[in-house]
PDB file of N, CA and C in Angstrom:
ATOM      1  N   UNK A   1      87.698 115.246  67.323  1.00  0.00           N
ATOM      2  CA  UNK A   1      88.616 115.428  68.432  1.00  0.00           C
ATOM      3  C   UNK A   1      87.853 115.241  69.739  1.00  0.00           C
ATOM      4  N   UNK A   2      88.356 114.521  70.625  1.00  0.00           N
ATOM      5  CA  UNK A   2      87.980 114.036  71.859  1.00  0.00           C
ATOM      6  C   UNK A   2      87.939 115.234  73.211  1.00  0.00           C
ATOM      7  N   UNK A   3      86.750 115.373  73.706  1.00  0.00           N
ATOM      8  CA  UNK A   3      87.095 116.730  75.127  1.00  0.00           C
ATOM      9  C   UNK A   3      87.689 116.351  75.854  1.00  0.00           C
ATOM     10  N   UNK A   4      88.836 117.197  76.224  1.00  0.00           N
ATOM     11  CA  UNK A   4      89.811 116.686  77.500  1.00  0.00           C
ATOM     12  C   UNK A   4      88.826 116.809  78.959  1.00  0.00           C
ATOM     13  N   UNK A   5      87.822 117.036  79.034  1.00  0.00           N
ATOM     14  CA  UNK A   5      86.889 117.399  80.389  1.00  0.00           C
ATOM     15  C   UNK A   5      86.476 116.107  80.192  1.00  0.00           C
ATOM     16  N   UNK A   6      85.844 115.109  78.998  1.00  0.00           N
ATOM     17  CA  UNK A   6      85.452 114.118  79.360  1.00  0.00           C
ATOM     18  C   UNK A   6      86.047 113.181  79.911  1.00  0.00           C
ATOM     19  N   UNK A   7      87.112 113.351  80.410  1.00  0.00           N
ATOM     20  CA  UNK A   7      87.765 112.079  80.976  1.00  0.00           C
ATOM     21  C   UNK A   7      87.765 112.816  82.409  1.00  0.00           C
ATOM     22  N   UNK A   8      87.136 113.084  83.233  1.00  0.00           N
ATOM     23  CA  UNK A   8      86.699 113.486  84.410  1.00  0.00           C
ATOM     24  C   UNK A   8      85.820 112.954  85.273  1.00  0.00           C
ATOM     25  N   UNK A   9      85.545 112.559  85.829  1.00  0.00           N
ATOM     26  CA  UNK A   9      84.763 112.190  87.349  1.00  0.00           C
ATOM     27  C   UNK A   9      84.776 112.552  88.342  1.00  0.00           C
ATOM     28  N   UNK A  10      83.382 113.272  88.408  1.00  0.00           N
ATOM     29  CA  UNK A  10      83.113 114.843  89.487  1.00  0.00           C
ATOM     30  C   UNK A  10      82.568 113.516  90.043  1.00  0.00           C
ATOM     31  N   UNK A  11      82.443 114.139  91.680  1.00  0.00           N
ATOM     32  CA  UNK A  11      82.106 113.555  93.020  1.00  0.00           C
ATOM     33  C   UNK A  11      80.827 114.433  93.910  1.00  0.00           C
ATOM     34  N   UNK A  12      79.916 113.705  93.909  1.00  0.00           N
ATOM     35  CA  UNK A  12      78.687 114.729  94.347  1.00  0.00           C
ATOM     36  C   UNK A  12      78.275 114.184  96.209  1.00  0.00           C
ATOM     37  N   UNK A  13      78.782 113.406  96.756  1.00  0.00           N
ATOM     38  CA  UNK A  13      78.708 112.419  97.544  1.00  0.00           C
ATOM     39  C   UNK A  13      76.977 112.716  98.034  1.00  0.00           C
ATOM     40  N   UNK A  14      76.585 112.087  97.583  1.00  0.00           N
ATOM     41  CA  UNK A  14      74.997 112.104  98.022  1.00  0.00           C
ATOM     42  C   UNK A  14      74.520 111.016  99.411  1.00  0.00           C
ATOM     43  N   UNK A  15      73.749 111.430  99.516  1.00  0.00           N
ATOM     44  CA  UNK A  15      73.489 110.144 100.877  1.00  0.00           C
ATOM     45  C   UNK A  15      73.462 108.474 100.306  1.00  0.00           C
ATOM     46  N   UNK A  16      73.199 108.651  99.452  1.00  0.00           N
ATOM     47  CA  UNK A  16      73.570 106.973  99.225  1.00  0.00           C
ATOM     48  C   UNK A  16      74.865 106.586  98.984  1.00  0.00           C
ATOM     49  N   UNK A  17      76.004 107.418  98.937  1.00  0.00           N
ATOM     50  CA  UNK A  17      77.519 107.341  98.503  1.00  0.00           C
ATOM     51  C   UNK A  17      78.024 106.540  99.925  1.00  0.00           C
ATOM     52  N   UNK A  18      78.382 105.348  99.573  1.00  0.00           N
ATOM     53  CA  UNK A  18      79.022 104.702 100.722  1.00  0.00           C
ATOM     54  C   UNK A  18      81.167 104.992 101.049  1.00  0.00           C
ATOM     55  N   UNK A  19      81.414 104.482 101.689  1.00  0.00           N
ATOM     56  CA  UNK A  19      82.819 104.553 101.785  1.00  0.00           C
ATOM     57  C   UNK A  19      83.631 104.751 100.483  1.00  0.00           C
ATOM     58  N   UNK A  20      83.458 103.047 100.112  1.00  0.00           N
ATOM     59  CA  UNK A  20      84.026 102.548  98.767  1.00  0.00           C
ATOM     60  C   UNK A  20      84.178 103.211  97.706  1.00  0.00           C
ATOM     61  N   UNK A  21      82.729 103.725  97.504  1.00  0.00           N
ATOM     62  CA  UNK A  21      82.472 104.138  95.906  1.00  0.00           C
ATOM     63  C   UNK A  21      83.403 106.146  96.175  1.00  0.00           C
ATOM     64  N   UNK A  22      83.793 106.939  97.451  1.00  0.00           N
ATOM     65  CA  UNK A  22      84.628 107.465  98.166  1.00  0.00           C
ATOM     66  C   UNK A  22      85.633 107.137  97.830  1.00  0.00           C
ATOM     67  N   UNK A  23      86.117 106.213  98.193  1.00  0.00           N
ATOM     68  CA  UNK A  23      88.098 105.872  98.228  1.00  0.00           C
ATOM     69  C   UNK A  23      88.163 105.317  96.513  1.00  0.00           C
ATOM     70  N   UNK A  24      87.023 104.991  95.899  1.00  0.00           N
ATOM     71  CA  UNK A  24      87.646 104.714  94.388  1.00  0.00           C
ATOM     72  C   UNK A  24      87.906 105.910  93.572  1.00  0.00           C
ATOM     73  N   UNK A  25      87.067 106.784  93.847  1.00  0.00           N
ATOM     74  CA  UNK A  25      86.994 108.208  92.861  1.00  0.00           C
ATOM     75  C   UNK A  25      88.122 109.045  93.908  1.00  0.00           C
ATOM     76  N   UNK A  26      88.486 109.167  94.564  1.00  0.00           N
ATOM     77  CA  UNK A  26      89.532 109.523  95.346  1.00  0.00           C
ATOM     78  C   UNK A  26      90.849 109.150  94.866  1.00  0.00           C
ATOM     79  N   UNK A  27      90.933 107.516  94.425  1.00  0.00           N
ATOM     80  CA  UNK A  27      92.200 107.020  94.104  1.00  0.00           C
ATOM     81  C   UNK A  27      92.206 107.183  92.710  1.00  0.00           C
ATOM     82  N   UNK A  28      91.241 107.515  91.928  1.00  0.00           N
ATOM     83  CA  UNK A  28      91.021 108.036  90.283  1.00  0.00           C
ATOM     84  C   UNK A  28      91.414 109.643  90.314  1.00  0.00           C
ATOM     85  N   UNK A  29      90.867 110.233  91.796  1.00  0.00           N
ATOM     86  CA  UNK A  29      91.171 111.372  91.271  1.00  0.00           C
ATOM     87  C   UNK A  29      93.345 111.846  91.557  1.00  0.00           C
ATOM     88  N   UNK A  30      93.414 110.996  92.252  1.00  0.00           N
ATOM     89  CA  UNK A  30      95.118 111.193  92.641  1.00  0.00           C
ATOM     90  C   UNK A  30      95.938 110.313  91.703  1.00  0.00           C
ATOM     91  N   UNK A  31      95.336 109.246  90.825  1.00  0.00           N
ATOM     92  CA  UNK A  31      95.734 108.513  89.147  1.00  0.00           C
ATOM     93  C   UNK A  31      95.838 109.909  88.576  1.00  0.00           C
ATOM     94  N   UNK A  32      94.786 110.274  88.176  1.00  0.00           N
ATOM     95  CA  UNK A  32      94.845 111.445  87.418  1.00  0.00           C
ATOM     96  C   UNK A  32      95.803 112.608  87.640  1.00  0.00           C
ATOM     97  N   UNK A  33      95.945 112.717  88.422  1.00  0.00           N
ATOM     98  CA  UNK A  33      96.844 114.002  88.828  1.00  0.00           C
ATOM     99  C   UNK A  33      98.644 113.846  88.612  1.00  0.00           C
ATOM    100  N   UNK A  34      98.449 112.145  89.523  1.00  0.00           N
ATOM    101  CA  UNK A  34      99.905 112.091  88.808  1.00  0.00           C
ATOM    102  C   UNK A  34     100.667 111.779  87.315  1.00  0.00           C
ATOM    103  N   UNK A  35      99.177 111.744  86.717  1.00  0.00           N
ATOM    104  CA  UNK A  35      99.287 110.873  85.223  1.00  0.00           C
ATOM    105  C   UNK A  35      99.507 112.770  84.322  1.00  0.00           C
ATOM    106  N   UNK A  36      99.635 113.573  84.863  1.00  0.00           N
ATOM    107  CA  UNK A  36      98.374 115.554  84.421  1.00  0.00           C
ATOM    108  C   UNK A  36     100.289 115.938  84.619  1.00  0.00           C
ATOM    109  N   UNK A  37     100.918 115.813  83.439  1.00  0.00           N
ATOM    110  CA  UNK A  37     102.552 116.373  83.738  1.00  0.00           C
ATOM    111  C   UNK A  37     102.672 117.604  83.607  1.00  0.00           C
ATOM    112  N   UNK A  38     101.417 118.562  83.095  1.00  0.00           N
ATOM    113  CA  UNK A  38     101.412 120.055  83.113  1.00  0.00           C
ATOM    114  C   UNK A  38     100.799 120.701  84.865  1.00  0.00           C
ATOM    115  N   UNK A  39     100.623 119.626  85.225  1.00  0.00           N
ATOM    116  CA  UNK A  39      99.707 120.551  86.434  1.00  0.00           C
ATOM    117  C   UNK A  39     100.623 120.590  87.570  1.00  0.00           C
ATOM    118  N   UNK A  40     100.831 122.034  88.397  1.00  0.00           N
ATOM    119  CA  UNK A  40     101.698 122.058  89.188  1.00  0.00           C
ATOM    120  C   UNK A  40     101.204 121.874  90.369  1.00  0.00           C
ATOM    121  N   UNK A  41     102.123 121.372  91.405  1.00  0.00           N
ATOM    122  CA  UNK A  41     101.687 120.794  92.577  1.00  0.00           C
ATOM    123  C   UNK A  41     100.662 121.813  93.297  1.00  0.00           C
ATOM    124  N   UNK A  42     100.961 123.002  92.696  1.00  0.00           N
ATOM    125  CA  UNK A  42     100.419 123.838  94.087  1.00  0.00           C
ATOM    126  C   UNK A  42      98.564 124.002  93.265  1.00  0.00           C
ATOM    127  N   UNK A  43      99.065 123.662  92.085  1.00  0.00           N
ATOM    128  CA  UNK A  43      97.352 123.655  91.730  1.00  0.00           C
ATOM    129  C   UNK A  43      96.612 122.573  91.859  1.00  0.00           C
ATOM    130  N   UNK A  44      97.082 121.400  92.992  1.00  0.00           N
ATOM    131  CA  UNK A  44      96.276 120.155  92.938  1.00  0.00           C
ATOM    132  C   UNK A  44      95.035 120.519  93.493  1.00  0.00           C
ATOM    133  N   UNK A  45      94.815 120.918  94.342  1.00  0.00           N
ATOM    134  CA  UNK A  45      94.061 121.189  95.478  1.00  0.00           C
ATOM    135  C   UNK A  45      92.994 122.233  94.914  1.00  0.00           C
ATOM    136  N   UNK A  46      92.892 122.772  94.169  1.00  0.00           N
ATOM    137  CA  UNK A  46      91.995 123.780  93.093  1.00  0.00           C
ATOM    138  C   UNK A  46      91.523 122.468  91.982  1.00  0.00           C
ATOM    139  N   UNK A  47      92.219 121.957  91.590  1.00  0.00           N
ATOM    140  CA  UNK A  47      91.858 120.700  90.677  1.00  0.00           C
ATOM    141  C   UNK A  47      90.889 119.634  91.356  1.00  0.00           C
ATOM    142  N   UNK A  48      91.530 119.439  92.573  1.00  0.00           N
ATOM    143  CA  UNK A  48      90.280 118.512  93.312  1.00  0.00           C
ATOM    144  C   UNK A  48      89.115 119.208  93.310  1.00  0.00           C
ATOM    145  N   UNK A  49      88.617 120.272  94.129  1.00  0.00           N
ATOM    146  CA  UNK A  49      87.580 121.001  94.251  1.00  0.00           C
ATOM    147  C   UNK A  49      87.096 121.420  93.051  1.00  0.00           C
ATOM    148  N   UNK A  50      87.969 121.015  91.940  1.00  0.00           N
ATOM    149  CA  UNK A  50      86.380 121.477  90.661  1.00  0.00           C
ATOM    150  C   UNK A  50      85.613 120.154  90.496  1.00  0.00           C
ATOM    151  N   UNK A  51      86.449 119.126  91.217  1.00  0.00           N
ATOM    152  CA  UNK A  51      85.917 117.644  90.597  1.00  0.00           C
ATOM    153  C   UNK A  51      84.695 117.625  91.834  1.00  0.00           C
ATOM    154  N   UNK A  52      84.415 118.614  92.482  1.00  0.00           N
ATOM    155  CA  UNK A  52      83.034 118.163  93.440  1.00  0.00           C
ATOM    156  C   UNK A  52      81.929 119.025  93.314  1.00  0.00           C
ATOM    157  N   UNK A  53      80.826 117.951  93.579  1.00  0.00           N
ATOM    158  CA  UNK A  53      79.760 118.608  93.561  1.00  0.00           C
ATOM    159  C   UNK A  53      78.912 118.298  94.845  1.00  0.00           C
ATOM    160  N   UNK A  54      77.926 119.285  94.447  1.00  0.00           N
ATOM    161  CA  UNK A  54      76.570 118.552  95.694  1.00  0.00           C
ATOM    162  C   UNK A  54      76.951 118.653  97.105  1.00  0.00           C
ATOM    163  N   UNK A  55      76.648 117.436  97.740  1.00  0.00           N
ATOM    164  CA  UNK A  55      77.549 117.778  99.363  1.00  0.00           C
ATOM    165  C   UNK A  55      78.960 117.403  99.616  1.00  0.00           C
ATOM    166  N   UNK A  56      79.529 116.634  98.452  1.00  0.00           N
ATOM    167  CA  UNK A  56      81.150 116.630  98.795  1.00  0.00           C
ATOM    168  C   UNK A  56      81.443 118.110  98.834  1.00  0.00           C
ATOM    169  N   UNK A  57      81.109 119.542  97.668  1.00  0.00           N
ATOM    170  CA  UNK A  57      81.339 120.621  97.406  1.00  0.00           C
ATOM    171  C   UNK A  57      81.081 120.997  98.834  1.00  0.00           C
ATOM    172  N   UNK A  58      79.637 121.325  99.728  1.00  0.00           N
ATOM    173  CA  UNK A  58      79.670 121.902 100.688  1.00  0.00           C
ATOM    174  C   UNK A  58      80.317 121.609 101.850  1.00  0.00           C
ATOM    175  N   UNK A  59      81.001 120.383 101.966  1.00  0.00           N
ATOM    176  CA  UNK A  59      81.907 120.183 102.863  1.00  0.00           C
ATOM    177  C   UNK A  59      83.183 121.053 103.064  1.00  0.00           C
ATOM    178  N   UNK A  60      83.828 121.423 101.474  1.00  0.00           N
ATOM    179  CA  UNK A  60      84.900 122.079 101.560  1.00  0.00           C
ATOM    180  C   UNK A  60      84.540 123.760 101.192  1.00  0.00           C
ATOM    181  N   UNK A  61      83.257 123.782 100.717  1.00  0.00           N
ATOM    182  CA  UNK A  61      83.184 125.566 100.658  1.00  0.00           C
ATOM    183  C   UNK A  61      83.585 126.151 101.551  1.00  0.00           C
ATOM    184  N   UNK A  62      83.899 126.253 102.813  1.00  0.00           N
ATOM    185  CA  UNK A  62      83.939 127.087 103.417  1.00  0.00           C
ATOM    186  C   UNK A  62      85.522 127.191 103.854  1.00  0.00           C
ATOM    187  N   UNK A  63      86.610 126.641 102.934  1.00  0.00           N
ATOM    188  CA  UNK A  63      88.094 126.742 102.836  1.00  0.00           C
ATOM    189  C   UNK A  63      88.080 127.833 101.833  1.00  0.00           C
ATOM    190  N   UNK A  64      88.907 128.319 102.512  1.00  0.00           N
ATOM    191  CA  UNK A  64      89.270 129.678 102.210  1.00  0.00           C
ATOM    192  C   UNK A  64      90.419 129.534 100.962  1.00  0.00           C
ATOM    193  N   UNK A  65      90.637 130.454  99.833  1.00  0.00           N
ATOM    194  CA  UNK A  65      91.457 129.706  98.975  1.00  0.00           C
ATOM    195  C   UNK A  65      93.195 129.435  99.208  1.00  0.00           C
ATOM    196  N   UNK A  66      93.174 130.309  99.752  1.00  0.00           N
ATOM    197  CA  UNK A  66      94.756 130.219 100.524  1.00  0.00           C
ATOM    198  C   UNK A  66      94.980 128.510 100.921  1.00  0.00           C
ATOM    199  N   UNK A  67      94.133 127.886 101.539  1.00  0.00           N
ATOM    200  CA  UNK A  67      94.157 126.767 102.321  1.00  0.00           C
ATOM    201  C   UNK A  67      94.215 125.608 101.121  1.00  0.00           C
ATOM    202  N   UNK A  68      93.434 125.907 100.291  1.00  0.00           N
ATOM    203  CA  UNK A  68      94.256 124.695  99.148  1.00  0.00           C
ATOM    204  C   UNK A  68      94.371 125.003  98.062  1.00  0.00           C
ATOM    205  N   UNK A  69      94.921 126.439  97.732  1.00  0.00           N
ATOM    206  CA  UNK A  69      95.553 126.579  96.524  1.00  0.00           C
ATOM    207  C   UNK A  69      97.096 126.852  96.889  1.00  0.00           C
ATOM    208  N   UNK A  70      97.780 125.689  97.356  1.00  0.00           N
ATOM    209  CA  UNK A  70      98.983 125.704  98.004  1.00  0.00           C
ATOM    210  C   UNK A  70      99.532 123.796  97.606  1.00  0.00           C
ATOM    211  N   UNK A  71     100.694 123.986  98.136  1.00  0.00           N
ATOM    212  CA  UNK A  71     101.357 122.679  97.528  1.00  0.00           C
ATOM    213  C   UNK A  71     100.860 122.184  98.903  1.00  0.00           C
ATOM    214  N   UNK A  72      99.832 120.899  98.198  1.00  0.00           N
ATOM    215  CA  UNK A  72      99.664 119.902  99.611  1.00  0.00           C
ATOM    216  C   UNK A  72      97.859 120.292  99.837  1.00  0.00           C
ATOM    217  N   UNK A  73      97.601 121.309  98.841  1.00  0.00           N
ATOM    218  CA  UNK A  73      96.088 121.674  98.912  1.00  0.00           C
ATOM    219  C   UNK A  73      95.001 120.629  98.503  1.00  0.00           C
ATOM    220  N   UNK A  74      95.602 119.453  98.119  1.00  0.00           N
ATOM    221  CA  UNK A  74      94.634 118.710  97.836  1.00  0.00           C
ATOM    222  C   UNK A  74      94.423 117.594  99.118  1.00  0.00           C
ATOM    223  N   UNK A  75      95.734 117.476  99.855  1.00  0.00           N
ATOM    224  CA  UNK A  75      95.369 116.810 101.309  1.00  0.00           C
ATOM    225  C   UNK A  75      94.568 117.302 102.123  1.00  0.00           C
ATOM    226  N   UNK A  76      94.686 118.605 102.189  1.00  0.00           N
ATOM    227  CA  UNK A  76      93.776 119.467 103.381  1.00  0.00           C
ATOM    228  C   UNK A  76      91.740 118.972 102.531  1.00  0.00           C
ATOM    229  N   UNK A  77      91.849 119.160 101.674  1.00  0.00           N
ATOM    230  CA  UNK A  77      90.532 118.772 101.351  1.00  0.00           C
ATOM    231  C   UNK A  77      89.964 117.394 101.068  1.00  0.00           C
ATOM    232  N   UNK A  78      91.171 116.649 100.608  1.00  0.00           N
ATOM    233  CA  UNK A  78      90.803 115.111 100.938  1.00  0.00           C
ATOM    234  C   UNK A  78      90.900 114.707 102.483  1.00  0.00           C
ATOM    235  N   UNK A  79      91.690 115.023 103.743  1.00  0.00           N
ATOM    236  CA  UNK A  79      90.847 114.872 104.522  1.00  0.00           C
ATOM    237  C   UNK A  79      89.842 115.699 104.990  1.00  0.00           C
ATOM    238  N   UNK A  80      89.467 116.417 104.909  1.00  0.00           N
ATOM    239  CA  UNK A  80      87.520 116.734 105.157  1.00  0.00           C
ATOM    240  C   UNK A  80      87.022 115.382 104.683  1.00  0.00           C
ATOM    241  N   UNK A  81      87.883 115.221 103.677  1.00  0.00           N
ATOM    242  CA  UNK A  81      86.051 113.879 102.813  1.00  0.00           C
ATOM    243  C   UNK A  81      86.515 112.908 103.770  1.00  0.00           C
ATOM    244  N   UNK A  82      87.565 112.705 103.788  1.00  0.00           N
ATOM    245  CA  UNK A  82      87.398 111.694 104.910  1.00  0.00           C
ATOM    246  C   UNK A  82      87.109 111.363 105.685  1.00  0.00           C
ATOM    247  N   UNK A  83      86.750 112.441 106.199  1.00  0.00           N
ATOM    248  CA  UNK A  83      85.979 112.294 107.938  1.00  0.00           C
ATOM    249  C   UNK A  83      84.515 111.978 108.256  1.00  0.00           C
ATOM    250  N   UNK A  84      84.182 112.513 106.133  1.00  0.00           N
ATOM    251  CA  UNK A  84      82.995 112.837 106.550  1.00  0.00           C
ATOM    252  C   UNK A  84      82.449 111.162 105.559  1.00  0.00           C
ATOM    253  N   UNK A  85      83.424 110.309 104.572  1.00  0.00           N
ATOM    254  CA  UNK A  85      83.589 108.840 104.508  1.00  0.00           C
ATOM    255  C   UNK A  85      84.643 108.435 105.025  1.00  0.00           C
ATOM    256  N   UNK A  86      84.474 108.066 106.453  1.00  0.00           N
ATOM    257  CA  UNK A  86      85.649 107.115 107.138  1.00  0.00           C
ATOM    258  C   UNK A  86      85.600 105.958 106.166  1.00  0.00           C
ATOM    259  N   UNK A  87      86.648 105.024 106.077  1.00  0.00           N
ATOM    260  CA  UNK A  87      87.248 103.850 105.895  1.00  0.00           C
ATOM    261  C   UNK A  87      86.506 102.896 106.702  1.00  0.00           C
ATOM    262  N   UNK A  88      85.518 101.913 106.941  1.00  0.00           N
ATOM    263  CA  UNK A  88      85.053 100.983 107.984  1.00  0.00           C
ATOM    264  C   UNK A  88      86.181  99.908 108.164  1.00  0.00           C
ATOM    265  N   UNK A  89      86.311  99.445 109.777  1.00  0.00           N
ATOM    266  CA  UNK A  89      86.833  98.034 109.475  1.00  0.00           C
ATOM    267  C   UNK A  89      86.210  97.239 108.799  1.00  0.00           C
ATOM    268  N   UNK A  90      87.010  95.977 108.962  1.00  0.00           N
ATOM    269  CA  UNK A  90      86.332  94.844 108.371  1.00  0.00           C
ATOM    270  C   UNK A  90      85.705  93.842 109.184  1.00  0.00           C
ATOM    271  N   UNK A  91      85.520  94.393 110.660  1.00  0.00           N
ATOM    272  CA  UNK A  91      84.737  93.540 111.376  1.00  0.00           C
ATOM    273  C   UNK A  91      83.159  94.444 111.017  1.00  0.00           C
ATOM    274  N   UNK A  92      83.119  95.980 111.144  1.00  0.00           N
ATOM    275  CA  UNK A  92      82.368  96.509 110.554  1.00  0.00           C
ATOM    276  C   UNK A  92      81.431  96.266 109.263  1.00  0.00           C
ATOM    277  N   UNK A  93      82.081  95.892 108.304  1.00  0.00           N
ATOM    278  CA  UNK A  93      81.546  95.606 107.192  1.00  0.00           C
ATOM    279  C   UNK A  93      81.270  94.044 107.095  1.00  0.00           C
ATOM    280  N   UNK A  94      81.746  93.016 108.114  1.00  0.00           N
ATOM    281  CA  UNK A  94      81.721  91.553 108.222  1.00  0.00           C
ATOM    282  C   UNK A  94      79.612  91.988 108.666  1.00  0.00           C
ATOM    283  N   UNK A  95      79.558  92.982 109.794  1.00  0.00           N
ATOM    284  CA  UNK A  95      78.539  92.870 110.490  1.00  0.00           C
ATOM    285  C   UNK A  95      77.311  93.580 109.998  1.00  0.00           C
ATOM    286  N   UNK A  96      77.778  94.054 108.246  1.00  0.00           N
ATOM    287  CA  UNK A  96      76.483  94.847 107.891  1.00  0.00           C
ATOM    288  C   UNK A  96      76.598  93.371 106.866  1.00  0.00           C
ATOM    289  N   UNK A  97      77.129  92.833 106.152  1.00  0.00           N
ATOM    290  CA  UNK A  97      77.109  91.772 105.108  1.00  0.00           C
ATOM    291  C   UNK A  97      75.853  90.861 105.890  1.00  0.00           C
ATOM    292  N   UNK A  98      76.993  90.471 107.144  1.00  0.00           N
ATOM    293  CA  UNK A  98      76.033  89.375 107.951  1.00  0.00           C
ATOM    294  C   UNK A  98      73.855  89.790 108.477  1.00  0.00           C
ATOM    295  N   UNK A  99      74.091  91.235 108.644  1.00  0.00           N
ATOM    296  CA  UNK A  99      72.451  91.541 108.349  1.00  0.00           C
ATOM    297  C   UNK A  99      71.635  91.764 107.539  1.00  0.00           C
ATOM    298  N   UNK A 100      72.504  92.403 106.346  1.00  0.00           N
ATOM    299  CA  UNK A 100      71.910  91.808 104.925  1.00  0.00           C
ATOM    300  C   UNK A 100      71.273  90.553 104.665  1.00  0.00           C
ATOM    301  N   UNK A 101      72.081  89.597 104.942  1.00  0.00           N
ATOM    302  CA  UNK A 101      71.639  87.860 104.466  1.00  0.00           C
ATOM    303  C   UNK A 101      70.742  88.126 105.654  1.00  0.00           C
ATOM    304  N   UNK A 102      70.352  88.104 107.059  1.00  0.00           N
ATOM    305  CA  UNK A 102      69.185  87.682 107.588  1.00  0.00           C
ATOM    306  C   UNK A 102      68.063  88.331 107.416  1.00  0.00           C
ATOM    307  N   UNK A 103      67.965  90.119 106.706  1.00  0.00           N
ATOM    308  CA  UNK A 103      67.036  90.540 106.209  1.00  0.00           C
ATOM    309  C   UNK A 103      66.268  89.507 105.072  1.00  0.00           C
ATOM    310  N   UNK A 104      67.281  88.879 104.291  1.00  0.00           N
ATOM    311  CA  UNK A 104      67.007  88.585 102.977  1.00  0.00           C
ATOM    312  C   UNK A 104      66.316  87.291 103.179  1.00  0.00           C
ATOM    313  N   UNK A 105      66.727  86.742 104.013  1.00  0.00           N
ATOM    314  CA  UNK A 105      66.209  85.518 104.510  1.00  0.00           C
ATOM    315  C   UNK A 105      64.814  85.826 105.405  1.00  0.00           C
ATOM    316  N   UNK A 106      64.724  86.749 106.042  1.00  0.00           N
ATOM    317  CA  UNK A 106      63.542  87.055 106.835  1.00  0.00           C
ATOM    318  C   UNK A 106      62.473  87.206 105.607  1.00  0.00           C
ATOM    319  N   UNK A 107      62.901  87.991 104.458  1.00  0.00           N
ATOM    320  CA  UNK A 107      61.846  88.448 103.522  1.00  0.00           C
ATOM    321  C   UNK A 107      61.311  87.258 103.341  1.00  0.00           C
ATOM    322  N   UNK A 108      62.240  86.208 102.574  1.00  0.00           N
ATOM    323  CA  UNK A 108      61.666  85.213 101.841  1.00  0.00           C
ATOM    324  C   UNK A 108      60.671  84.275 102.421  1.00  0.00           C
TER     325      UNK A 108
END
């Protein structure tokens, strides 16, 4: 028999955690939730916060449980992460691509 915990993906956001690899486990963790037909709305937000670790966790320790063990408790703590991985534009990310290649080219 298969562990229902293994189909989980905790979020530790470490300093090398960029935006992206952010908004994918974000959009896995809100798949999951709407896919979870036993879990009630007001326990989303307790469900997110077990899925973190490391410094995503200390971002939201200091929410008090009232604040997202409530219907809508998992917004109040997905934006914290957000603020703390904004979304870049794409002129933004045009202008780290574009210094990549001249590093790479400088090496060679």
């Amino acid at each position: 028999m298969t562990d229902p915990g293994a189909s989980l993906r905790h979020f530790a956001g470490g300093d090398e955690v960029d935006f992206r690899e952010y908004c994918r486990w974000r959009q896995w963790a809100i798949n999951k939730m709407n896919v979870m037909d036993k879990l009630p709305t007001k326990a989303r937000g307790s469900f997110v916060r077990t899925l973190l670790q490391g410094k995503a966790l200390e971002i939201v320790e200091h929410l008090k449980e009232e604040e997202y063990q409530r219907e809508g408790g998992d917004l109040v703590i997905f934006k914290l992460l957000d603020q703390r991985w904004p979304q870049k534009d794409r002129s933004d990310e045009m202008g780290e691509h574009i210094s990549e290649i001249f590093s790479l080219k400088s090496t060679e």
